[in-house]
N, C-alpha and C. Protein backbone atom coordinates (compact mmCIF):
# COMPACT_ATOMS: atom_id res chain seq x y z
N UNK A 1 -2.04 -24.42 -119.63
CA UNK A 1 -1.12 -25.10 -120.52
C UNK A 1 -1.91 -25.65 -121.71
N UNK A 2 -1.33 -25.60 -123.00
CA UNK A 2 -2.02 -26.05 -124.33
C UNK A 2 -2.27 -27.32 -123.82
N UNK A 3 -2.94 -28.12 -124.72
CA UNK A 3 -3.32 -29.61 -124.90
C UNK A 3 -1.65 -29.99 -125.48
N UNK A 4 -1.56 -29.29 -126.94
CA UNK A 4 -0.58 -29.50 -127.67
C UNK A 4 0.97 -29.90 -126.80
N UNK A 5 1.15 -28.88 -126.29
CA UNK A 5 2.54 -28.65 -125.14
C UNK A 5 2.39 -29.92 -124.19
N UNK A 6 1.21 -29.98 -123.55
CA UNK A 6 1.12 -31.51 -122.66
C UNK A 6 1.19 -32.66 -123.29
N UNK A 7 0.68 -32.81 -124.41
CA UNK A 7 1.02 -33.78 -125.47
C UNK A 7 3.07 -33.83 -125.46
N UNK A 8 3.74 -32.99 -125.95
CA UNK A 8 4.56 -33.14 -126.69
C UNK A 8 5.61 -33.52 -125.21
N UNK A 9 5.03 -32.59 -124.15
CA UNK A 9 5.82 -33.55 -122.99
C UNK A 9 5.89 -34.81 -122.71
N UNK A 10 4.19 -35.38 -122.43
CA UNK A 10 4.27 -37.12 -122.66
C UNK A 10 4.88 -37.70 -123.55
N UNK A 11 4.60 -37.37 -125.04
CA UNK A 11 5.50 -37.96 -125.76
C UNK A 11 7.02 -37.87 -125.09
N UNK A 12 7.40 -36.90 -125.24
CA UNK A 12 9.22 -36.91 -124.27
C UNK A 12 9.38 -37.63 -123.75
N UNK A 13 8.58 -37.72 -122.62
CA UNK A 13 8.97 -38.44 -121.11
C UNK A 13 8.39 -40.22 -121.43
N UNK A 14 7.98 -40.60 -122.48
CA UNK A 14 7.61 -41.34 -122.75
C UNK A 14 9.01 -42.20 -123.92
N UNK A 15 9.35 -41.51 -124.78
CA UNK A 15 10.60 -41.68 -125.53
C UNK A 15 11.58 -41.77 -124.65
N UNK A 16 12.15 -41.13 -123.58
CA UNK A 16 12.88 -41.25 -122.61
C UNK A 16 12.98 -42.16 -121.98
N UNK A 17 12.14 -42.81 -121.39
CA UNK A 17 11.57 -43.46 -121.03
C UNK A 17 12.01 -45.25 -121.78
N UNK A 18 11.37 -44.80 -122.76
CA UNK A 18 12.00 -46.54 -123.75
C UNK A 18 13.27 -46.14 -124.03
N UNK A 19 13.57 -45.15 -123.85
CA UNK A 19 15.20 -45.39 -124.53
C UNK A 19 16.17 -45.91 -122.92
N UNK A 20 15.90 -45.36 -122.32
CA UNK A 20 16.43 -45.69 -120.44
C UNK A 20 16.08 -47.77 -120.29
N UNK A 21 14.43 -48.06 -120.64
CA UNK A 21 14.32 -49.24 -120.52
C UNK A 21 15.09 -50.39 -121.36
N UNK A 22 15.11 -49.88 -122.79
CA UNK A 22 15.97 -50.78 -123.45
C UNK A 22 17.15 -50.90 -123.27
N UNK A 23 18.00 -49.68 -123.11
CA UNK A 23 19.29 -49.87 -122.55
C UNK A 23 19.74 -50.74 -121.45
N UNK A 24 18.63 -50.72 -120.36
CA UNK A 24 18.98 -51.43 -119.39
C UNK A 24 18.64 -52.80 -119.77
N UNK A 25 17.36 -52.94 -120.13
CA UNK A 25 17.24 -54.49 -120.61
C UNK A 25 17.92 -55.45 -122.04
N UNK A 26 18.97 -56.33 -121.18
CA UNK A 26 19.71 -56.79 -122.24
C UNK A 26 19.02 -57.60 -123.33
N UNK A 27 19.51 -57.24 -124.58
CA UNK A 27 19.16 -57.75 -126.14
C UNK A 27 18.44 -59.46 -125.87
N UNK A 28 19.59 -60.28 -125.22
CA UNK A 28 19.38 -61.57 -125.88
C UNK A 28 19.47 -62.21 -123.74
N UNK A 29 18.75 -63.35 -124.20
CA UNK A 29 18.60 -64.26 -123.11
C UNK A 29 19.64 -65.00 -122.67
N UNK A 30 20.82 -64.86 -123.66
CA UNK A 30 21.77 -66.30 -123.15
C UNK A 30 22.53 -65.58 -123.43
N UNK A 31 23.20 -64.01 -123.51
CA UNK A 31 24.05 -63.23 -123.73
C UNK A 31 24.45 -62.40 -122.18
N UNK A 32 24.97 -62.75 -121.82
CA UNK A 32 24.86 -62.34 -120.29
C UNK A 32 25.96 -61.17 -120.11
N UNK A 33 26.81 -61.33 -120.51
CA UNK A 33 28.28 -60.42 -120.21
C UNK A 33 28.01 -59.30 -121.25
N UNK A 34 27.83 -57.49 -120.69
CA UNK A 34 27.56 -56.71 -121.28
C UNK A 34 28.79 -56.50 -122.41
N UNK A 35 29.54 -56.37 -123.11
CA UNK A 35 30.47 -56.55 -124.12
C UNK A 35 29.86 -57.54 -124.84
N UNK A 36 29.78 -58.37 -124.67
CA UNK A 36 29.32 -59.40 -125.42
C UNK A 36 27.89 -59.16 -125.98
N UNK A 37 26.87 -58.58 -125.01
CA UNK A 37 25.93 -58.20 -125.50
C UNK A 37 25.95 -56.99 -126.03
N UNK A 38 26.91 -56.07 -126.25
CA UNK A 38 27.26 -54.91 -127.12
C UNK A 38 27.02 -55.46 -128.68
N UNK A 39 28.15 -56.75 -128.57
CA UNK A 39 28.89 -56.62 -129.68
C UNK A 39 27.53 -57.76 -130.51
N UNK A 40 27.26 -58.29 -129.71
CA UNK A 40 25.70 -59.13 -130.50
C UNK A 40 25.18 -58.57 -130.73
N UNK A 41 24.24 -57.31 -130.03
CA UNK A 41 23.17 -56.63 -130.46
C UNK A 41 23.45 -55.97 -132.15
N UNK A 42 25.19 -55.05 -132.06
CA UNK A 42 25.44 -54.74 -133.41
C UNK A 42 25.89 -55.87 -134.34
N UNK A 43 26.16 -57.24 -134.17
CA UNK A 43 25.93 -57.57 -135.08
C UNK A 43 24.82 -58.71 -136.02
N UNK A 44 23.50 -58.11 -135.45
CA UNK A 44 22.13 -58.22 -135.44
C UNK A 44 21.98 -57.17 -136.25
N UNK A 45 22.38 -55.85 -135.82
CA UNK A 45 21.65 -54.68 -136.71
C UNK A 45 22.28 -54.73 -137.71
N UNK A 46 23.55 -55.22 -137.79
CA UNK A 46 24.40 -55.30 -138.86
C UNK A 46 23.58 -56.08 -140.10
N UNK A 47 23.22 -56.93 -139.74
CA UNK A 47 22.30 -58.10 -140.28
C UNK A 47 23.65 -59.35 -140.92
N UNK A 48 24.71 -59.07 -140.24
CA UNK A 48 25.93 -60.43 -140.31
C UNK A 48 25.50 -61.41 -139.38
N UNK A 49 24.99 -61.68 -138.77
CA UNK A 49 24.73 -62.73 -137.93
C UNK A 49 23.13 -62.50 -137.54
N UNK A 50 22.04 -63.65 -137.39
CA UNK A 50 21.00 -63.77 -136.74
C UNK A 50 20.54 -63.69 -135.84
N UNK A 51 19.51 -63.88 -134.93
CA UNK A 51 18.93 -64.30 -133.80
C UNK A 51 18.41 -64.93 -133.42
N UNK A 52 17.47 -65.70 -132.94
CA UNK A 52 16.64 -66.53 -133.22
C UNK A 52 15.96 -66.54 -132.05
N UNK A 53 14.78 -65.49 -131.62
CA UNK A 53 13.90 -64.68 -130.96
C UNK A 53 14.80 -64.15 -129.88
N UNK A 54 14.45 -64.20 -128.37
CA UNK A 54 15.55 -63.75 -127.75
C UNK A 54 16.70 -64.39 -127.39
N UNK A 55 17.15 -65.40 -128.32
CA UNK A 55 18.40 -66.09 -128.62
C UNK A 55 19.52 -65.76 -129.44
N UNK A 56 20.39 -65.56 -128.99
CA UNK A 56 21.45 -65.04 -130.25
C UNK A 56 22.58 -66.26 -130.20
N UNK A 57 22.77 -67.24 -129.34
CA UNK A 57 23.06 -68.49 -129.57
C UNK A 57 24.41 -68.50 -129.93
N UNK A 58 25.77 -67.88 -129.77
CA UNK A 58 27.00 -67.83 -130.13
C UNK A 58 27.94 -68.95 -130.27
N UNK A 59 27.35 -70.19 -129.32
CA UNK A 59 28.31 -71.15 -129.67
C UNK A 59 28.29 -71.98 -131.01
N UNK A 60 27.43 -71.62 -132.17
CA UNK A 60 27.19 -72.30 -133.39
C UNK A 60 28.44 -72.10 -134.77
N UNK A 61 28.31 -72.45 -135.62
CA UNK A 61 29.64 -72.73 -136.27
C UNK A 61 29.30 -71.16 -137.17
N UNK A 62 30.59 -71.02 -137.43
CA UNK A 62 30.27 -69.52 -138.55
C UNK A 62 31.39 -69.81 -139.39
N UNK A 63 31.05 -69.48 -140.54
CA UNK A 63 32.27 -70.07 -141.73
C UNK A 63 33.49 -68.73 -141.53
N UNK A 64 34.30 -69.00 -142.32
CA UNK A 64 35.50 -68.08 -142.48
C UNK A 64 34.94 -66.51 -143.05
N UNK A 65 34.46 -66.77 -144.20
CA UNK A 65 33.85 -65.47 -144.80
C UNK A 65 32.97 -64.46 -144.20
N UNK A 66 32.43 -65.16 -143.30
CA UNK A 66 31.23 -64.57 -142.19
C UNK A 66 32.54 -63.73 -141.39
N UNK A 67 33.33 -64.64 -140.85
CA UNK A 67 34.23 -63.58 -140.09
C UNK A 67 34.63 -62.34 -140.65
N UNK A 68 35.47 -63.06 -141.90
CA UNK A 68 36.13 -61.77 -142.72
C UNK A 68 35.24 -60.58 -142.50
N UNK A 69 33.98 -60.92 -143.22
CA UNK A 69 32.59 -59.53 -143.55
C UNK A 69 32.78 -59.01 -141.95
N UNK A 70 32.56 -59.67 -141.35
CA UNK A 70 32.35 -58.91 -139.75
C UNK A 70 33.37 -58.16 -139.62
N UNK A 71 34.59 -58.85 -139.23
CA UNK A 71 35.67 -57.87 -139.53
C UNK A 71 35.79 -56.32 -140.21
N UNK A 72 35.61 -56.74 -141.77
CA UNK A 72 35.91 -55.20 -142.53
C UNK A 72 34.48 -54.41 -141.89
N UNK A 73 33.44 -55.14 -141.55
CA UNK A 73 32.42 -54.09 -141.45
C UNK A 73 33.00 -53.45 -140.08
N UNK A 74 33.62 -53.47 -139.22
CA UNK A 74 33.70 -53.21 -137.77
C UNK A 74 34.78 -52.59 -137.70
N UNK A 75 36.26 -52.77 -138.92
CA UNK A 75 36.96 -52.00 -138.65
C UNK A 75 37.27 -52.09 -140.58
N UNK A 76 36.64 -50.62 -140.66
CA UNK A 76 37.03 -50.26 -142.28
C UNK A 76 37.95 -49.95 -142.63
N UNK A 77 38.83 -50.61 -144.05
CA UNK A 77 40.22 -49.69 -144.20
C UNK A 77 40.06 -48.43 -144.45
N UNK A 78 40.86 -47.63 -144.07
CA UNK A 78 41.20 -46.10 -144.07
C UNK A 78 41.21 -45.66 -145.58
């Protein structure tokens, strides 16, 4: 077997690998209920709402406009 080919398997099984671990390991520490940690993680990547290390902290105040933006970003008009 090449070097190359054994290489490109580890890499695989290695990418596989973190993608299997992160899925299972939830985003945030105080986000417990998977929906909830769905909908935090995207709106983190979104960059509409923060984190604050493995805290995503939901019970804090969010103005009106913050909602709105979340909103249209999550469901766009047609």
């Amino acid at each position: 077997m090449k070097q190359t080919t054994l290489t490109q398997r580890l890499l695989s099984a290695l990418v596989a690998l973190c993608m299997v671990l992160s899925v299972c390991a939830p985003a945030f520490a105080d986000v417990t209920d998977p929906d909830m940690a769905k909908a935090a993680q995207w709106c983190t990547e979104q960059g509409t709402m923060g984190a604050k290390g493995d805290r995503f902290e939901p019970e804090g105040w969010t103005p009106k406009f913050k909602v709105i933006e979340v909103w249209n970003k999550a469901f766009p008009a047609a």
